[in-house]
C-alpha atoms as a PDB file:
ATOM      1  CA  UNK A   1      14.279   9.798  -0.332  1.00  0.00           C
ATOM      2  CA  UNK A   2      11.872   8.749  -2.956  1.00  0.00           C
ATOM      3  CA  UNK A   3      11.818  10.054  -6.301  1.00  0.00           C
ATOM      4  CA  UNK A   4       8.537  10.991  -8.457  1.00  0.00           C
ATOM      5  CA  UNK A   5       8.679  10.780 -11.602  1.00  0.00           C
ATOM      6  CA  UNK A   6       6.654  13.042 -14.340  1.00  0.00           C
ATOM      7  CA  UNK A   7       6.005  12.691 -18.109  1.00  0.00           C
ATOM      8  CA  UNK A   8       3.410  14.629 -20.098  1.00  0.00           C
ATOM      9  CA  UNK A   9       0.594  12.513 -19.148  1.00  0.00           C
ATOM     10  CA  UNK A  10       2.063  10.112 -16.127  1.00  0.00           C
ATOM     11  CA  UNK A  11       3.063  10.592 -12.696  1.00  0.00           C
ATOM     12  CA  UNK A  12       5.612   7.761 -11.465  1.00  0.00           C
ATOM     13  CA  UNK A  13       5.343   7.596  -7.874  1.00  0.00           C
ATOM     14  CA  UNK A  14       5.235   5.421  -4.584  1.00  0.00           C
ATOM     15  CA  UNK A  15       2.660   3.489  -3.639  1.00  0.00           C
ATOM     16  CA  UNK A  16      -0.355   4.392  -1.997  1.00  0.00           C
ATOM     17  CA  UNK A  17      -3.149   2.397  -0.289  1.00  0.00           C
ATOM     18  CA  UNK A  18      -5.487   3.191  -2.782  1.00  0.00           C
ATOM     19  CA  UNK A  19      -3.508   1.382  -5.685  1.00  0.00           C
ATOM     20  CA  UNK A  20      -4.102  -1.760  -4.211  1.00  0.00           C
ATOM     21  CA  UNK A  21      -7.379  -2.689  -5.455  1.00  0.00           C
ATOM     22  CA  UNK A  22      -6.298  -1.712  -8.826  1.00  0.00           C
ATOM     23  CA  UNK A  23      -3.355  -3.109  -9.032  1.00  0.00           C
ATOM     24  CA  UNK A  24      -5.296  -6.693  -7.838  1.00  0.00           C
ATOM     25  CA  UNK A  25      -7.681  -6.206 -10.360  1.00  0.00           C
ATOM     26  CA  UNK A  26      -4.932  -6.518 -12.765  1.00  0.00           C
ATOM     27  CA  UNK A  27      -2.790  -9.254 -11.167  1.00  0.00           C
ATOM     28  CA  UNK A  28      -5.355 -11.406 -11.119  1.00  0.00           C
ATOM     29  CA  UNK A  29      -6.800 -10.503 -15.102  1.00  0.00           C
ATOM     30  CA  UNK A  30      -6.500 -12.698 -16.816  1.00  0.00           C
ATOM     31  CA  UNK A  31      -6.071 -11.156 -20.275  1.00  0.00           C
ATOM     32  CA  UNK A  32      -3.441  -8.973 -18.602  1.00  0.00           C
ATOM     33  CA  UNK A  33      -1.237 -12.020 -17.182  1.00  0.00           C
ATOM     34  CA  UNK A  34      -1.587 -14.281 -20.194  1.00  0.00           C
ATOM     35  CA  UNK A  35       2.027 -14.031 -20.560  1.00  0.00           C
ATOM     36  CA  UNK A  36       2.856 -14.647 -16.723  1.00  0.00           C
ATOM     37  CA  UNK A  37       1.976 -18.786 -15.261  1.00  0.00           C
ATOM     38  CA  UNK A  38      -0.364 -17.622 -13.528  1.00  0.00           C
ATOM     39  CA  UNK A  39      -2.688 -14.771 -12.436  1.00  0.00           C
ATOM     40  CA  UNK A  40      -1.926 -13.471  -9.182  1.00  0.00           C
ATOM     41  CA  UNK A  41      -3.604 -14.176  -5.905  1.00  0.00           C
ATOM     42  CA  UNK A  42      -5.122 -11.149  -3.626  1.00  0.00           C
ATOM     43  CA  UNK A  43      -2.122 -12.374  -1.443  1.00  0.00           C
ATOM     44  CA  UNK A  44       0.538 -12.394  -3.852  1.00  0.00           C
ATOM     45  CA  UNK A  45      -0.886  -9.081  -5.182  1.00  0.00           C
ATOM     46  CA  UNK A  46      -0.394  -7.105  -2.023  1.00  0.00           C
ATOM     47  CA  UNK A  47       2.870  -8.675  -1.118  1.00  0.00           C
ATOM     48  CA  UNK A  48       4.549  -7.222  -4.534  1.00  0.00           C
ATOM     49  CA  UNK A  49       2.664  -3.833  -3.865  1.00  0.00           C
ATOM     50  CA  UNK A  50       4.379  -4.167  -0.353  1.00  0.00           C
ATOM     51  CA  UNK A  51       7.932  -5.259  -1.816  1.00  0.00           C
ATOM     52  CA  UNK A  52       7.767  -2.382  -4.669  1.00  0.00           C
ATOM     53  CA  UNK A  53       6.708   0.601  -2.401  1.00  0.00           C
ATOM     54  CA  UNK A  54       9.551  -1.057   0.394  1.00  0.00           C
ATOM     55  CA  UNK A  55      12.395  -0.528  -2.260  1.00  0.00           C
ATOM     56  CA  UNK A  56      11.270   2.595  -3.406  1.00  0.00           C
ATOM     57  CA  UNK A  57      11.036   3.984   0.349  1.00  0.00           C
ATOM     58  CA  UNK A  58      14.996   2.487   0.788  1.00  0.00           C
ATOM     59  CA  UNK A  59      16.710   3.360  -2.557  1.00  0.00           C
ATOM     60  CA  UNK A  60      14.499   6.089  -4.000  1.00  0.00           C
ATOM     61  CA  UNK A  61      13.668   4.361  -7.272  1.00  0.00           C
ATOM     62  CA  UNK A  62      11.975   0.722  -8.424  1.00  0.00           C
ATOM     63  CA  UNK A  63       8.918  -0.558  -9.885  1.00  0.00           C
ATOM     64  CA  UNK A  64       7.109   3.007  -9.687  1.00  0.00           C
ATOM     65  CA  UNK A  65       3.110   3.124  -9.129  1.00  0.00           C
ATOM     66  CA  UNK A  66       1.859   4.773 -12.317  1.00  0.00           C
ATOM     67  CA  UNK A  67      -1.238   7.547 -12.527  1.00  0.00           C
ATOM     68  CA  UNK A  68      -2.613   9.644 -15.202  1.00  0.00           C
ATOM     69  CA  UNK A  69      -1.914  13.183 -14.628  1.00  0.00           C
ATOM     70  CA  UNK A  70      -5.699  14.144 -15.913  1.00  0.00           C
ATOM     71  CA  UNK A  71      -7.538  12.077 -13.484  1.00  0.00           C
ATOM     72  CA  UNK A  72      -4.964  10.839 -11.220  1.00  0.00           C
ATOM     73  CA  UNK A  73      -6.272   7.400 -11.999  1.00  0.00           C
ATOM     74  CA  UNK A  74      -3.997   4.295 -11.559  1.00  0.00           C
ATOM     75  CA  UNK A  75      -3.241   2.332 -14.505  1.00  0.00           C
ATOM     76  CA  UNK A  76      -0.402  -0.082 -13.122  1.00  0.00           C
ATOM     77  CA  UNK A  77       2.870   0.104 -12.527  1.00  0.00           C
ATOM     78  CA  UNK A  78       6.701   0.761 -14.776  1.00  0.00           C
ATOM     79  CA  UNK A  79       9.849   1.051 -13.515  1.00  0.00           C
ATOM     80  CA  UNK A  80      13.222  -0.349 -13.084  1.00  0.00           C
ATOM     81  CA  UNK A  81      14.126  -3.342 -10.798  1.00  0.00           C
ATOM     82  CA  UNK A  82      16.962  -5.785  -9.176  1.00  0.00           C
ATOM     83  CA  UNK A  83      15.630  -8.926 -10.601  1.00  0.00           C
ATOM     84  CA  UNK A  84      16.410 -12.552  -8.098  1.00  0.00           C
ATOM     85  CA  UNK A  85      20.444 -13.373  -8.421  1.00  0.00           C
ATOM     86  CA  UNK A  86      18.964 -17.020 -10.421  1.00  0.00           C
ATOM     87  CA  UNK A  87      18.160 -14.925 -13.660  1.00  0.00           C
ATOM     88  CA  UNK A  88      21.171 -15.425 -16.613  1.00  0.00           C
ATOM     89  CA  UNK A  89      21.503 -11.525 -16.932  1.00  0.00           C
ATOM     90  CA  UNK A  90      21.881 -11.311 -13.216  1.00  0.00           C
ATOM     91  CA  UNK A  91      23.444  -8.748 -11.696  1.00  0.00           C
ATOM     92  CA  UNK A  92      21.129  -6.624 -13.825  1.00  0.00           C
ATOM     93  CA  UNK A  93      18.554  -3.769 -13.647  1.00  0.00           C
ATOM     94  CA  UNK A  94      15.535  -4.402 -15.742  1.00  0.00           C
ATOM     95  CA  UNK A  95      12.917  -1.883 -16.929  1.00  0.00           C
ATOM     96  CA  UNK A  96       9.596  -3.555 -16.608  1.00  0.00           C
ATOM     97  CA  UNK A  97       5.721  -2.231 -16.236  1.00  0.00           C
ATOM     98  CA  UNK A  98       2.477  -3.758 -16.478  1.00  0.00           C
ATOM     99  CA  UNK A  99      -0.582  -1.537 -17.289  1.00  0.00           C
ATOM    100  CA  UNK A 100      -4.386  -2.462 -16.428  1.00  0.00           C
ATOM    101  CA  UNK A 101      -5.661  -4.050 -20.121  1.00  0.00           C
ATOM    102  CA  UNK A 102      -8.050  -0.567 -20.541  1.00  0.00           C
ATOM    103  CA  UNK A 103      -4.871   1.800 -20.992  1.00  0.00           C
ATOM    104  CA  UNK A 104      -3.386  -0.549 -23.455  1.00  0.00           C
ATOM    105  CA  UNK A 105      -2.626   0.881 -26.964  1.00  0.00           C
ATOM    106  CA  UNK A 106      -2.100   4.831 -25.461  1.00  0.00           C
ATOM    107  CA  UNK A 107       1.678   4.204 -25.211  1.00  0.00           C
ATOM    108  CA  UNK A 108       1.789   4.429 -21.638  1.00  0.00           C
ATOM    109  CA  UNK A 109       3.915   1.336 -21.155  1.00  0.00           C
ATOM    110  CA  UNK A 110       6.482   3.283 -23.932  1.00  0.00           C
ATOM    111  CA  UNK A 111       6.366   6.782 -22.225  1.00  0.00           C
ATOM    112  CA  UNK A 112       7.069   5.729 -18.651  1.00  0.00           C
ATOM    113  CA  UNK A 113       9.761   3.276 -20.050  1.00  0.00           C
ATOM    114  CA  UNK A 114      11.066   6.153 -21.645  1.00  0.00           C
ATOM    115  CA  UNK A 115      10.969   8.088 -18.332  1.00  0.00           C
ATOM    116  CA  UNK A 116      12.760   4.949 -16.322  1.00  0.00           C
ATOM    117  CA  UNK A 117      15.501   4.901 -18.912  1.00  0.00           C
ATOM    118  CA  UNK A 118      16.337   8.306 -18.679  1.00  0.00           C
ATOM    119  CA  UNK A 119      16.483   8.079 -14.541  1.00  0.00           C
ATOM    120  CA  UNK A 120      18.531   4.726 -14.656  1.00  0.00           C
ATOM    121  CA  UNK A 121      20.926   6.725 -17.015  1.00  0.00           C
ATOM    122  CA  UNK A 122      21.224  10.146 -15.988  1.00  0.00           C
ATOM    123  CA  UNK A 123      20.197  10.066 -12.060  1.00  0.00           C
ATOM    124  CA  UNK A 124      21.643   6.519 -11.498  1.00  0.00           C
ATOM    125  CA  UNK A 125      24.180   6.645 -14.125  1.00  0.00           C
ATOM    126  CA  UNK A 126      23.704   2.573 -14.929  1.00  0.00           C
ATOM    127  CA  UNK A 127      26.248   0.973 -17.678  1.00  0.00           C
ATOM    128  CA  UNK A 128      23.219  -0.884 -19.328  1.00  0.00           C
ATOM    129  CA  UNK A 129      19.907  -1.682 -18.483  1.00  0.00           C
ATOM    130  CA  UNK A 130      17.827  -4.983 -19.828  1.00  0.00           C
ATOM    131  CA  UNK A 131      14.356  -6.096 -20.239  1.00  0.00           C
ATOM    132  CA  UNK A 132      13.434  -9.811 -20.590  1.00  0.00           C
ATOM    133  CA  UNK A 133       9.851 -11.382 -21.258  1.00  0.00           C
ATOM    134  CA  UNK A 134       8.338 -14.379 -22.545  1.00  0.00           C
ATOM    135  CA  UNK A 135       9.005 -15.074 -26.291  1.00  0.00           C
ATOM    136  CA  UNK A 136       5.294 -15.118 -27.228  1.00  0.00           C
ATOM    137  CA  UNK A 137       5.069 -11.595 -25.923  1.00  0.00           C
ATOM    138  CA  UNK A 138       4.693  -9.263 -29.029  1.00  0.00           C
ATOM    139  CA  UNK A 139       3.490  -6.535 -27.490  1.00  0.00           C
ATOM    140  CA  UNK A 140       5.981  -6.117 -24.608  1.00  0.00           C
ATOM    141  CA  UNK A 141       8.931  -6.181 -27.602  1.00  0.00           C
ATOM    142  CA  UNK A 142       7.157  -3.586 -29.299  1.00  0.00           C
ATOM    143  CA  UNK A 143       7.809  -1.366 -26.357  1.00  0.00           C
ATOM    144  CA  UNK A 144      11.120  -2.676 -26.046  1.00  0.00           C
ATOM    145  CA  UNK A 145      12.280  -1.914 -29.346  1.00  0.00           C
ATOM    146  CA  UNK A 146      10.242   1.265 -29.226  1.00  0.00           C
ATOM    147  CA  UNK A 147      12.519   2.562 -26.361  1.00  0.00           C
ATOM    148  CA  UNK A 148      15.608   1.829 -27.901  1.00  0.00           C
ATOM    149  CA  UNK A 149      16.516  -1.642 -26.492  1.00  0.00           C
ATOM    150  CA  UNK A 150      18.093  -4.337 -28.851  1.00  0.00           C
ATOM    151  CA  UNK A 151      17.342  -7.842 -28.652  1.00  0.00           C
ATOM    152  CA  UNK A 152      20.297  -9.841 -27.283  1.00  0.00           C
ATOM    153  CA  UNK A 153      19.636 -12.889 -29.408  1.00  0.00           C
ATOM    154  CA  UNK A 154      20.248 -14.367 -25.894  1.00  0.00           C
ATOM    155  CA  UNK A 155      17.343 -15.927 -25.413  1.00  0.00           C
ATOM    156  CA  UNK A 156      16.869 -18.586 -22.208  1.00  0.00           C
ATOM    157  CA  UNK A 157      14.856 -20.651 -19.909  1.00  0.00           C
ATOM    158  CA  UNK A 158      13.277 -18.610 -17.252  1.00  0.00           C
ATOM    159  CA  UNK A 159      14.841 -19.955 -13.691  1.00  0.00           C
ATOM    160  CA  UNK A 160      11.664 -19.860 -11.839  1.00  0.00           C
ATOM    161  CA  UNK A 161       9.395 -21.120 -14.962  1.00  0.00           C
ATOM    162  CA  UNK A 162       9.262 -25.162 -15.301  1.00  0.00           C
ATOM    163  CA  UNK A 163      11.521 -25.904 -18.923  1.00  0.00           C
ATOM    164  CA  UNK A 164       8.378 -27.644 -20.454  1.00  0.00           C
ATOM    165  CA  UNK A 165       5.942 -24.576 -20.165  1.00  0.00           C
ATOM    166  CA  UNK A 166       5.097 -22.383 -22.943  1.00  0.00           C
ATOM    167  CA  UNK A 167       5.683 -20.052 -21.255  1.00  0.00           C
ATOM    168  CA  UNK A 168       9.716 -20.674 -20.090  1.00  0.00           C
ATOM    169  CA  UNK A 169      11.936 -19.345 -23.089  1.00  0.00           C
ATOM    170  CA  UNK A 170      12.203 -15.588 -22.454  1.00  0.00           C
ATOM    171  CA  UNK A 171      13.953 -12.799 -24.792  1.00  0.00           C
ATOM    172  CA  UNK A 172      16.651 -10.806 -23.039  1.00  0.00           C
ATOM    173  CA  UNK A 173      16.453  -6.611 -24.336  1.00  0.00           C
ATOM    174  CA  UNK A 174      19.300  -4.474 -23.586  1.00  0.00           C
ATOM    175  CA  UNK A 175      20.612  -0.990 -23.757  1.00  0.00           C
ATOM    176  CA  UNK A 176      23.759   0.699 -22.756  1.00  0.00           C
ATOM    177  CA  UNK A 177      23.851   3.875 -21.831  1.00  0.00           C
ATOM    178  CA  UNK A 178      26.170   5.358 -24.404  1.00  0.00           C
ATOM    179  CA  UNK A 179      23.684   3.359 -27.210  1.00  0.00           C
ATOM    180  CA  UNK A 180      20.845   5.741 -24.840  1.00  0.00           C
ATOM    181  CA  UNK A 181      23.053   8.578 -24.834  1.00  0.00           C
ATOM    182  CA  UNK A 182      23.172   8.202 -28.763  1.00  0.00           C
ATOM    183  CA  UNK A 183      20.075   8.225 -29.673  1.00  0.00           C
ATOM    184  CA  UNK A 184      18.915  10.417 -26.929  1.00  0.00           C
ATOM    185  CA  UNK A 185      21.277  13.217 -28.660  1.00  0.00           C
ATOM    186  CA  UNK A 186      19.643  11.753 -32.647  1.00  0.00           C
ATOM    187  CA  UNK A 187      16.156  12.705 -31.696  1.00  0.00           C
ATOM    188  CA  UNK A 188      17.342  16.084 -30.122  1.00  0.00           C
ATOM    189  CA  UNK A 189      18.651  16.669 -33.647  1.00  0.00           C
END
């Protein structure tokens, strides 16, 4: 079964055909993949679309196509995700998203993060979820610390990132749940 997610102003759902144009549009920006090697091919675009509407079809949950609930507009994607067995903090489950550069600074990224969390903890019931990204990526920390996750001081060499790019060293985010559970029950207060 696949799960839809809602916030206030976001719907989390599966992928549809429509969200492939889109969602090249931003793979291959490149302003939004300044912190990824490369921009994405129309290819390589469709193939993750493929892979991330796959998972969600076979486990319910993933990297979840994102859409405003006033327009029904696509703006990217967030969600949680398996990453490759290579990675340091492997076995994991990462949150992650990527939003098209015009919905940047609404705090989408942070409210469907938000959203992710709370299904990896209370429908999932996950010990700890992470969140890794290349050290020159400001922004994406700012979410991650705005969601609750701590840096690890762990930082490393991406596996699938040649050592000598500028991109390589990546900072590793984490969370428990009972660190969620915490504050989940401070801002209740």
């Amino acid at each position: 079964m696949s799960h839809q997610l809602e916030t206030d102003r976001l719907i989390l759902r599966n992928w549809l055909a429509s969200d492939y144009e889109p969602f090249y549009a931003l793979n291959s920006d490149p302003e939004a993949m300044r912190y990824f090697p490369s921009p994405y091919t129309r290819a390589q675009s469709a193939l993750l679309a493929d892979k991330c509407q796959a998972l969600i079809q076979q486990r319910g949950w993933g990297l979840w196509a994102v859409s405003k609930k006033e327009d029904e507009a696509f703006i990217g994607f967030v969600g949680l995700h398996k990453p490759n067995a290579n990675m340091p903090c492997s076995p994991c489950v990462e949150v992650g998203w990527r939003l098209l550069p015009q919905y940047w600074g609404n705090g989408f990224a942070t409210e469907g993060a938000k959203k992710a969390l709370e299904y990896a903890f209370n429908e999932l019931a996950l010990p700890e979820v992470v969140s890794f990204t290349s050290k020159t990526n400001q922004p994406s920390q700012a979410v991650m610390a705005r969601v609750g996750l701590q840096d690890s001081l762990n930082n490393f060499i991406h596996p699938d990132i040649a050592p000598d790019h500028p991109l390589a060293e990546h900072v590793l985010y984490r969370i428990t749940r009972n660190a969620w559970l915490d504050q989940t029950r401070q801002s209740v207060k």
